[in-house]
PDB file of N, CA and C in Angstrom:
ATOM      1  N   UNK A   1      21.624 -67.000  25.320  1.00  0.00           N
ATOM      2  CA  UNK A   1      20.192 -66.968  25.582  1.00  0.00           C
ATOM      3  C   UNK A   1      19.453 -67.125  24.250  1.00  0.00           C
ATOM      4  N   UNK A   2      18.383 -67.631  23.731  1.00  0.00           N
ATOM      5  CA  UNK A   2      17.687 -68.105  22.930  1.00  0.00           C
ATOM      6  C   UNK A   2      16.842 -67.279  22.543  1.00  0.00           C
ATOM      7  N   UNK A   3      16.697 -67.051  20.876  1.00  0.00           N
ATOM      8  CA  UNK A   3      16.090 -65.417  20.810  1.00  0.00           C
ATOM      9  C   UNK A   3      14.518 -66.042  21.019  1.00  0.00           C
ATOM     10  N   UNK A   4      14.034 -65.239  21.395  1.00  0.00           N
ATOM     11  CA  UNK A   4      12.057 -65.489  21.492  1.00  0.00           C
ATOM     12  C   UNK A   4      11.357 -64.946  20.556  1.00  0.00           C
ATOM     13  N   UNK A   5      10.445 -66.092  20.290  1.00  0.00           N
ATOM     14  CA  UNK A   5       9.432 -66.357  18.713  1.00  0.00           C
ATOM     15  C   UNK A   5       8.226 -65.230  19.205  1.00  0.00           C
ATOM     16  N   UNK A   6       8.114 -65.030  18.126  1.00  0.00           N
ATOM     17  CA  UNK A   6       6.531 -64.345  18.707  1.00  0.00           C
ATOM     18  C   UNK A   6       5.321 -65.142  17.911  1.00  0.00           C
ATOM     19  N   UNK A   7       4.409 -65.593  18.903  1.00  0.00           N
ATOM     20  CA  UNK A   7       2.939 -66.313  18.465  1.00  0.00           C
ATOM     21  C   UNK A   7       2.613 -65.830  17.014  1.00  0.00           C
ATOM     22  N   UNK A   8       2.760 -66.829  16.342  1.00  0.00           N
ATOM     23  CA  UNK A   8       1.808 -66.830  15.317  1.00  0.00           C
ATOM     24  C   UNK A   8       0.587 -65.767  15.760  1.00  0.00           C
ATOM     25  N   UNK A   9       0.439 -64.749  14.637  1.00  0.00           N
ATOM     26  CA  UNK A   9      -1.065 -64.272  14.594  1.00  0.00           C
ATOM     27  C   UNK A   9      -2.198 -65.075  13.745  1.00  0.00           C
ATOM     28  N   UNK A  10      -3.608 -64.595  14.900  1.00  0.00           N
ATOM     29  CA  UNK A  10      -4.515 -65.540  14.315  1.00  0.00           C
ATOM     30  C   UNK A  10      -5.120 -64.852  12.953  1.00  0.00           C
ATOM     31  N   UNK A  11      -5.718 -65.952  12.207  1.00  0.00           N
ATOM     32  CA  UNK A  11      -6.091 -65.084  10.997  1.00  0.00           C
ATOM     33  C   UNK A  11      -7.132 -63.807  11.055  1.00  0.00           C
ATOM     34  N   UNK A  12      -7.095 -62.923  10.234  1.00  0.00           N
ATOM     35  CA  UNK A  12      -8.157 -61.474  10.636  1.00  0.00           C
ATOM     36  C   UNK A  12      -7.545 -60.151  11.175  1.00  0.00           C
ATOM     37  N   UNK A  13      -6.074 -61.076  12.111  1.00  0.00           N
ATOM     38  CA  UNK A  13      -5.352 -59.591  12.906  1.00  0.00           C
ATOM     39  C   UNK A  13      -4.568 -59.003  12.172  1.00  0.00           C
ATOM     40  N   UNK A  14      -4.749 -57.781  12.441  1.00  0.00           N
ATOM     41  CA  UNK A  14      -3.442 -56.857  12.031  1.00  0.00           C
ATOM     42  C   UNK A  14      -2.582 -56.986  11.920  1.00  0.00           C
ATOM     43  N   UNK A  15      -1.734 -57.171  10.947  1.00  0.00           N
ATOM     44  CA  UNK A  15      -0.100 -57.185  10.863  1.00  0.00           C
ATOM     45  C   UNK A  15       0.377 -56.015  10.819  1.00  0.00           C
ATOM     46  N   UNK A  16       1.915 -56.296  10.738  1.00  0.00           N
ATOM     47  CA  UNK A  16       2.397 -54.855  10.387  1.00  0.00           C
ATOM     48  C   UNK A  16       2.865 -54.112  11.739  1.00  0.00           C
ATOM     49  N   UNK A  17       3.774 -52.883  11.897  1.00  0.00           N
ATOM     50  CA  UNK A  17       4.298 -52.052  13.194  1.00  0.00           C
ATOM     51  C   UNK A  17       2.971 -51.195  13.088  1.00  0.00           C
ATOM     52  N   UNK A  18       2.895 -50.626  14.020  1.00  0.00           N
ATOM     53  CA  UNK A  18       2.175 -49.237  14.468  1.00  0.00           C
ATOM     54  C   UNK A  18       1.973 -48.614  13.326  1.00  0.00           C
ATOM     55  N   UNK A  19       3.034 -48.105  13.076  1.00  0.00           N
ATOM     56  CA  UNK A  19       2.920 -46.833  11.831  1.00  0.00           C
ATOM     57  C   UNK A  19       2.280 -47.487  10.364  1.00  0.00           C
ATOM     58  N   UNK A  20       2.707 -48.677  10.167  1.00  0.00           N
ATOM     59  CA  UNK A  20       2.058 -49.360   8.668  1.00  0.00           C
ATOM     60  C   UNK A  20       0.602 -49.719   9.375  1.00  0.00           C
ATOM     61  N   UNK A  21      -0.095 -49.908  10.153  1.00  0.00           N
ATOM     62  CA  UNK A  21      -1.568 -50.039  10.966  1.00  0.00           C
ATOM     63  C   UNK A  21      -1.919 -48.766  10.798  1.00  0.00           C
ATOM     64  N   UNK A  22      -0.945 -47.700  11.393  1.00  0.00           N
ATOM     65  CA  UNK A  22      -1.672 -45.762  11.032  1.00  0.00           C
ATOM     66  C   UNK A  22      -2.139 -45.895   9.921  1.00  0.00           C
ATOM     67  N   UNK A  23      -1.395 -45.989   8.806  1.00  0.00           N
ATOM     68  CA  UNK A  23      -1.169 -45.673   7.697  1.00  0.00           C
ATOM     69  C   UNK A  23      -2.206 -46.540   6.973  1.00  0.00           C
ATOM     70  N   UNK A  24      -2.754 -47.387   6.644  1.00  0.00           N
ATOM     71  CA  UNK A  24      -3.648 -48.749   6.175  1.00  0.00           C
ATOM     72  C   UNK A  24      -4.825 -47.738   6.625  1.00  0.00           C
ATOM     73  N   UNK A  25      -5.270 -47.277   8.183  1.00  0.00           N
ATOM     74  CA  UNK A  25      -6.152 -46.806   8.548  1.00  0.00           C
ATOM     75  C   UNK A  25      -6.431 -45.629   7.932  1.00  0.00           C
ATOM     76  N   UNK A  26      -5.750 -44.758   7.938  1.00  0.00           N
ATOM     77  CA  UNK A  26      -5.369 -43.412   7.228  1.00  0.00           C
ATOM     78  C   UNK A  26      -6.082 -43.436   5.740  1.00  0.00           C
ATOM     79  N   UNK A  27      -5.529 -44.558   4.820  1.00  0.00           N
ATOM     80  CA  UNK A  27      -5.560 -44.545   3.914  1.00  0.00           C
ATOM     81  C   UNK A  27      -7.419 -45.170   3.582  1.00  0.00           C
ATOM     82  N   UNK A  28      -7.778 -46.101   4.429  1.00  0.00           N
ATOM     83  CA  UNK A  28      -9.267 -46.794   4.538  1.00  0.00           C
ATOM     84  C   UNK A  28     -10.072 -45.543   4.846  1.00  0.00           C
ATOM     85  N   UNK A  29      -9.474 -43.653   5.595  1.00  0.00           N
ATOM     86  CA  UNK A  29     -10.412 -43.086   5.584  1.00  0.00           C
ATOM     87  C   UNK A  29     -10.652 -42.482   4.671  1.00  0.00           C
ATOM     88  N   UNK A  30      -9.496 -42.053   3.860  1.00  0.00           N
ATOM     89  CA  UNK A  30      -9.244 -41.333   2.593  1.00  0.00           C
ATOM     90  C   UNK A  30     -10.011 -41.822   1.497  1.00  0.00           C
ATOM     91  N   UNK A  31     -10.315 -43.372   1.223  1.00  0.00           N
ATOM     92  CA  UNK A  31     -10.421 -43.604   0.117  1.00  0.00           C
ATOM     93  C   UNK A  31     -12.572 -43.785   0.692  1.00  0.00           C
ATOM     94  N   UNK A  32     -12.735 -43.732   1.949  1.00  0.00           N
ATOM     95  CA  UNK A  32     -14.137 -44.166   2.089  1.00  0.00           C
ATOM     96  C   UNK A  32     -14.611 -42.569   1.682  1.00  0.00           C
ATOM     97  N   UNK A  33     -13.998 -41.484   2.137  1.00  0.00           N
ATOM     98  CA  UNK A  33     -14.268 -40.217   2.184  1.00  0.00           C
ATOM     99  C   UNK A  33     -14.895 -40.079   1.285  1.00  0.00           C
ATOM    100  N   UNK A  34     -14.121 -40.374  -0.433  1.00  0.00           N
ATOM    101  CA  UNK A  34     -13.551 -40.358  -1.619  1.00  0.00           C
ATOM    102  C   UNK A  34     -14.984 -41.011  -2.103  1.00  0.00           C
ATOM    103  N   UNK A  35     -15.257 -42.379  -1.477  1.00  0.00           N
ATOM    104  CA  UNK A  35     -16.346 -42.836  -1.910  1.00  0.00           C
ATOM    105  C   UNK A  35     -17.779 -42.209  -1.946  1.00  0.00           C
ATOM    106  N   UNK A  36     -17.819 -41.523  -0.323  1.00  0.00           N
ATOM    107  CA  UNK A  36     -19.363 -40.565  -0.075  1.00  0.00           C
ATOM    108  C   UNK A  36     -18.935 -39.205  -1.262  1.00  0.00           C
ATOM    109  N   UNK A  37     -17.960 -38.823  -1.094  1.00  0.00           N
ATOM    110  CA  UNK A  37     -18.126 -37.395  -1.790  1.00  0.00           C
ATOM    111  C   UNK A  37     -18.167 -37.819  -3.712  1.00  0.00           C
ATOM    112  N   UNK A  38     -18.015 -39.260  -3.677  1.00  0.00           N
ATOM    113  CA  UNK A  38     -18.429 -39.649  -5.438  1.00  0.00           C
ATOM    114  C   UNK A  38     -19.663 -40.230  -5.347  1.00  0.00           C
ATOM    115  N   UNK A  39     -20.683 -40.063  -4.177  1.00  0.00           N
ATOM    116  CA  UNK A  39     -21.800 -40.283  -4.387  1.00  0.00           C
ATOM    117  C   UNK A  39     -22.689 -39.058  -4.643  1.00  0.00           C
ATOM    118  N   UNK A  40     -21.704 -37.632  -4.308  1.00  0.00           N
ATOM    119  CA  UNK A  40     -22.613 -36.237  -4.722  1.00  0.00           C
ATOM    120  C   UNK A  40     -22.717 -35.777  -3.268  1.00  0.00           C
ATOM    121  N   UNK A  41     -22.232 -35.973  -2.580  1.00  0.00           N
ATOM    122  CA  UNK A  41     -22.422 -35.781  -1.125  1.00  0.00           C
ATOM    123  C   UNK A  41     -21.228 -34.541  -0.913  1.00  0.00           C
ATOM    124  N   UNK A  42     -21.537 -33.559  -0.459  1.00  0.00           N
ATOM    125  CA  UNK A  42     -20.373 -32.201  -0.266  1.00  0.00           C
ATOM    126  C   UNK A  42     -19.598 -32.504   0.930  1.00  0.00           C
ATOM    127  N   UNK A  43     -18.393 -31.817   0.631  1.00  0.00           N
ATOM    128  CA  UNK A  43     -17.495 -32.154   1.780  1.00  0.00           C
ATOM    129  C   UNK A  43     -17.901 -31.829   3.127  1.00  0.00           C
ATOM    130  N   UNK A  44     -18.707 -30.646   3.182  1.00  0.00           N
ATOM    131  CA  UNK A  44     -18.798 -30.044   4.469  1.00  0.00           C
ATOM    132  C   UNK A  44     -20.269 -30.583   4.892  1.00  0.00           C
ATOM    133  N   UNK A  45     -20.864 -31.680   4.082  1.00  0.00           N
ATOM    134  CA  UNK A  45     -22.242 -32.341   4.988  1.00  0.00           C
ATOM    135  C   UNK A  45     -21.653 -33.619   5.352  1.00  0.00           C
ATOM    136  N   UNK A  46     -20.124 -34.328   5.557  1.00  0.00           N
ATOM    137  CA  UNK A  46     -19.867 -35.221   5.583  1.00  0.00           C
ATOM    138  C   UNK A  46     -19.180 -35.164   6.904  1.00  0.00           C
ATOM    139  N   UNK A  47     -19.665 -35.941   8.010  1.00  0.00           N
ATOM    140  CA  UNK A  47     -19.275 -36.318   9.236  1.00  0.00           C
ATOM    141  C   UNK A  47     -18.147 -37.544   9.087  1.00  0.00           C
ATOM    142  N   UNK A  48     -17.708 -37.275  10.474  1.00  0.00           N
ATOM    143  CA  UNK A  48     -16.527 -38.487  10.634  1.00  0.00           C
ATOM    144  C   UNK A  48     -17.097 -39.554  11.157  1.00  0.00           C
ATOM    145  N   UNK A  49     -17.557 -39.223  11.857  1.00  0.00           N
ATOM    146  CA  UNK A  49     -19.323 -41.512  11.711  1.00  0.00           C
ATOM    147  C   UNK A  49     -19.309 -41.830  10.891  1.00  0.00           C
ATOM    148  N   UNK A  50     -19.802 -40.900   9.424  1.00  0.00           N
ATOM    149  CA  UNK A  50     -20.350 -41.372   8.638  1.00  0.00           C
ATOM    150  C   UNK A  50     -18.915 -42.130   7.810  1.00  0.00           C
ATOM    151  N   UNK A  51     -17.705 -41.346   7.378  1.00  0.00           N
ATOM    152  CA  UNK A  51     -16.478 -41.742   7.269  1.00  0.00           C
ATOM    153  C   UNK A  51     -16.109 -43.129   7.896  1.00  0.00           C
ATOM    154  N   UNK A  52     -15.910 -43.501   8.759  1.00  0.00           N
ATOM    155  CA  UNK A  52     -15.684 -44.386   9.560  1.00  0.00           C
ATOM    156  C   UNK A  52     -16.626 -45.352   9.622  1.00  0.00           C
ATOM    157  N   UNK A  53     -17.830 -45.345   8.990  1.00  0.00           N
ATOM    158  CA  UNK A  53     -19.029 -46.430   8.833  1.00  0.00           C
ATOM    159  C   UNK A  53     -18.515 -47.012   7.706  1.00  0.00           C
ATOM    160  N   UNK A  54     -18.364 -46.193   7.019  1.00  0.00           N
ATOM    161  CA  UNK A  54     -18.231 -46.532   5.593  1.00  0.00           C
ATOM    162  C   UNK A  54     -17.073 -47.297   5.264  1.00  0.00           C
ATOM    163  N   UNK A  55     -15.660 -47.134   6.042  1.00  0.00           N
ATOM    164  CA  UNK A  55     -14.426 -47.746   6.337  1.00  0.00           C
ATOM    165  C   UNK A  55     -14.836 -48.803   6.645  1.00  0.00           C
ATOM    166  N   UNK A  56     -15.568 -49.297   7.686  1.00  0.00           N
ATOM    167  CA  UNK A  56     -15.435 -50.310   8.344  1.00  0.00           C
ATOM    168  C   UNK A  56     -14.781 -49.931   9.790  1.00  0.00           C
ATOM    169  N   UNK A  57     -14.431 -49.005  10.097  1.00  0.00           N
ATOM    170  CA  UNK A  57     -13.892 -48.333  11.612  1.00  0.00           C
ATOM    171  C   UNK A  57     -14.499 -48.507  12.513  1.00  0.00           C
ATOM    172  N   UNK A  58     -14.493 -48.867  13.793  1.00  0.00           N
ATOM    173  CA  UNK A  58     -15.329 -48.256  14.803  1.00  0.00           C
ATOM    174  C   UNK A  58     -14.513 -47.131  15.639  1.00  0.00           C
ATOM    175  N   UNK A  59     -15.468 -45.834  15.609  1.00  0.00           N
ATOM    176  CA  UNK A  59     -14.904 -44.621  15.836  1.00  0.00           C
ATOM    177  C   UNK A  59     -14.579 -44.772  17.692  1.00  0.00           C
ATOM    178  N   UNK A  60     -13.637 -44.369  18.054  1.00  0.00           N
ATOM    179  CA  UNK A  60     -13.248 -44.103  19.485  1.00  0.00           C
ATOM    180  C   UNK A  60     -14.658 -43.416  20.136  1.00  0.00           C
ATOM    181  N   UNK A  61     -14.944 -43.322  21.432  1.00  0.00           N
ATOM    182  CA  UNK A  61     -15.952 -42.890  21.874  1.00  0.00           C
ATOM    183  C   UNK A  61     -15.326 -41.358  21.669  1.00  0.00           C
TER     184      UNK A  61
END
């Protein structure tokens, strides 16, 4: 039996398994976090919207 190709991805998509996609994401919140709280902004006035705006995320409803 003939092993099966998988489609070319189009340019823009995600590569990578699951866990290297967690992890990329993970790391895009860490470092946006990183960014508001080096603007003088305290940890505990910092929402996860605002985190995730700043990523580029769109947050789950």
């Amino acid at each position: 039996m003939p092993a099966i190709k998988k489609a070319p991805r189009a340019e823009g998509e995600a590569s990578g398994t699951r866990g290297e996609r967690k992890e990329r994401t993970r790391l895009h919140l860490i470092e946006a976090a990183l960014v508001l709280l080096g603007q003088g902004r305290g940890f505990t006035s910092l929402s996860l919207r605002e985190i995730t705006r700043e990523a580029g995320i769109v947050p789950a409803a």
